[in-house]
Protein backbone atom coordinates (compact mmCIF):
# COMPACT_ATOMS: atom_id res chain seq x y z
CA UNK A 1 17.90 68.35 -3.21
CA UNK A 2 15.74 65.51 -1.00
CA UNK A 3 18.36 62.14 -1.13
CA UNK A 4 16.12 59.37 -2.39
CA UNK A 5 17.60 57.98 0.57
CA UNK A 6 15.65 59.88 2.97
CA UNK A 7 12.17 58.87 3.68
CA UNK A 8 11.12 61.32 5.40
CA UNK A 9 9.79 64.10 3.58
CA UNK A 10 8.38 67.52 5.37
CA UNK A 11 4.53 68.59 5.41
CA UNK A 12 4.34 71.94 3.41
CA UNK A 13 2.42 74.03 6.01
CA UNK A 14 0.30 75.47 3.74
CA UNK A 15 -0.77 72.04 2.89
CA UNK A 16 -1.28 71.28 6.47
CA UNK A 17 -3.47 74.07 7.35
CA UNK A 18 -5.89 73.71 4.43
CA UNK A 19 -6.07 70.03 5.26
CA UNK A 20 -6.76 70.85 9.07
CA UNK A 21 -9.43 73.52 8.46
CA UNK A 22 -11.46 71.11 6.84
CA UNK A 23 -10.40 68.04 8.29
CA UNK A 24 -10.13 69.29 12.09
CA UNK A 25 -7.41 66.53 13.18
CA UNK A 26 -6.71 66.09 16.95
CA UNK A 27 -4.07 63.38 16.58
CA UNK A 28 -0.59 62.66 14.42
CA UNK A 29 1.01 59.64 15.16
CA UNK A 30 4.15 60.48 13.31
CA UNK A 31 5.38 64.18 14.10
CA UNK A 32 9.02 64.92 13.15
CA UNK A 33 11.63 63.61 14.89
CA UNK A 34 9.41 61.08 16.65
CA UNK A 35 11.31 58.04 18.73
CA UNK A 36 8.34 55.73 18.73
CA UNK A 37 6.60 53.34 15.84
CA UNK A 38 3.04 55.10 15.58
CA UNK A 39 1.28 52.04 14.43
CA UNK A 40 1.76 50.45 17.78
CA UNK A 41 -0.20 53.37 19.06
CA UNK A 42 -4.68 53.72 19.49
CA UNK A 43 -5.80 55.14 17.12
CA UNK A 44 -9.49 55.05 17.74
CA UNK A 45 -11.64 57.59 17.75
CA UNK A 46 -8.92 60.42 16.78
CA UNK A 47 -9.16 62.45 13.55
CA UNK A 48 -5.75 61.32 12.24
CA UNK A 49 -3.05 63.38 9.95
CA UNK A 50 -0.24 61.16 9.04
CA UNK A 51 2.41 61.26 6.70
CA UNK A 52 4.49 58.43 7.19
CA UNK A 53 7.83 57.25 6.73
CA UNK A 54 7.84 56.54 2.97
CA UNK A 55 9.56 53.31 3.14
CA UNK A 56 8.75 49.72 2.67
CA UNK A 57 6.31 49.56 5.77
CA UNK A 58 3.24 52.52 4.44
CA UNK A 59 1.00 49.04 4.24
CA UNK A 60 1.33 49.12 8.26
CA UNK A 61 0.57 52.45 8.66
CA UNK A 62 -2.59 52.30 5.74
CA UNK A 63 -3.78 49.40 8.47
CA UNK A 64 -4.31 51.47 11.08
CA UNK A 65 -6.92 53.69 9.02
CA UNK A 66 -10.00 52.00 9.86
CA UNK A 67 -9.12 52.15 13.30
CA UNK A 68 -9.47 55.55 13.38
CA UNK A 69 -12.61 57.83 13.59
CA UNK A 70 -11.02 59.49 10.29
CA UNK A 71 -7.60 59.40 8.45
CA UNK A 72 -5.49 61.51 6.52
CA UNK A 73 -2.33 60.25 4.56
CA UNK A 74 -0.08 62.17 2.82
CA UNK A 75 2.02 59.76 0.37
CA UNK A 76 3.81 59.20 -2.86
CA UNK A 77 1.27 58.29 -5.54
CA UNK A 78 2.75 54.44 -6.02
CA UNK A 79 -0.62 52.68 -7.65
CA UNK A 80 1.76 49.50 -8.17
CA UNK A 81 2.23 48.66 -5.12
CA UNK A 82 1.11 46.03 -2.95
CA UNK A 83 0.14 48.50 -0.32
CA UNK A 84 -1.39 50.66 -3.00
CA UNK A 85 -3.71 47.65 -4.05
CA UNK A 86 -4.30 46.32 -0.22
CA UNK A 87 -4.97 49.56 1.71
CA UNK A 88 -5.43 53.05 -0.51
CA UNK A 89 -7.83 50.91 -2.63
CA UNK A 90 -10.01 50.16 0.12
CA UNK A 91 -10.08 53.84 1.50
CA UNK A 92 -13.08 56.29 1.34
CA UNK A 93 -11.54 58.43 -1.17
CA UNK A 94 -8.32 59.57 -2.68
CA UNK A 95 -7.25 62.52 -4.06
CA UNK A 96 -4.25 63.39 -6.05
CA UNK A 97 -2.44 65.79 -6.32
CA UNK A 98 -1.46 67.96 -10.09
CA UNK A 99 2.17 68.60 -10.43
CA UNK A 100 4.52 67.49 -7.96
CA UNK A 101 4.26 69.24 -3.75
CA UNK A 102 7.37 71.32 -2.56
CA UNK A 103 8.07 69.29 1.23
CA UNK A 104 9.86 70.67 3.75
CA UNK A 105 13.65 69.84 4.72
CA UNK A 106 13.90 68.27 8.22
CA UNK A 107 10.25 69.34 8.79
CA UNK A 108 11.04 73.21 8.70
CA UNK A 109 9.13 75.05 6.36
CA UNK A 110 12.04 76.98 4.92
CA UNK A 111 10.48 80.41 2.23
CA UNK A 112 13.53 80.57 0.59
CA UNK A 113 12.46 78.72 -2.38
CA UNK A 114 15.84 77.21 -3.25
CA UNK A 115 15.83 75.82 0.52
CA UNK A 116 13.14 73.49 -0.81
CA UNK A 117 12.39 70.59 -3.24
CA UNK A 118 9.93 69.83 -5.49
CA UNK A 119 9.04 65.64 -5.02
CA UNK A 120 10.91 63.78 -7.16
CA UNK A 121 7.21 61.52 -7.15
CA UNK A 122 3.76 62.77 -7.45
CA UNK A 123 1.89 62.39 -4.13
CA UNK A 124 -1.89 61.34 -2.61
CA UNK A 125 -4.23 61.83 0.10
CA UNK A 126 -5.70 58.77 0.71
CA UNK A 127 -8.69 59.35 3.18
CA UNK A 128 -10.47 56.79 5.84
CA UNK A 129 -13.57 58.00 7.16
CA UNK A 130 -15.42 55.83 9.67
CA UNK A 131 -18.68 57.09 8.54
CA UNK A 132 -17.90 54.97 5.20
CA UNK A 133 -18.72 51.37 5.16
């Protein structure tokens, strides 16, 4: 089990790679185990896939959407939050996702199903595309 502690929770790569076939991203500015704060990063003109840290600071990385030529965020499905109402409000489109996604432990996609963990949240896309006003 994922501590509620943790917020950093794994890509499935089956998630990933249906996301990147249609999305064709060239950039992530928060691959696992990064040292460095992506949103101090440019972001412009890169077809973005991020799934952030979820912790109190997802409004900073919803920011840097627009800055990009498109974005991609994977997240918890919080609608009543401030971030929520600020930035995923504002995007191009979200989706959401039925039932709850199985993420990855330390960013390893691990097929032994009891290696894994079903969210204890439902989760989003929510998508910037600069082609959007």
């Amino acid at each position: 089990m994922f501590s509620h502690a943790s917020v950093e929770w794994g890509t499935p790569p089956d998630l990933f790679r249906d996301l990147d076939k249609e999305f064709h991203f060239d950039f992530d500015p928060c691959p696992p185990g990064q040292v460095w704060d992506g949103t101090w990063l440019d972001w412009t003109g890169k077809r973005v896939f991020c799934n952030p840290p979820y912790s109190r600071n997802i409004g900073d990385w919803l920011a840097k959407g627009r800055e990009a030529l498109l974005a991609v965020f994977l997240l918890p499905s919080r609608t009543d939050t401030k971030w929520f109402h600020e930035h995923a409000l504002n995007a191009s489109e979200i989706r959401f996702f039925r039932g709850r996604l199985s993420f990855t432990r330390d960013h390893r996609w691990e097929p032994d199903r009891h290696k894994r963990c079903g969210a204890p949240f439902p989760s989003m896309l929510v998508i910037f595309d600069s082609k959007d006003p």
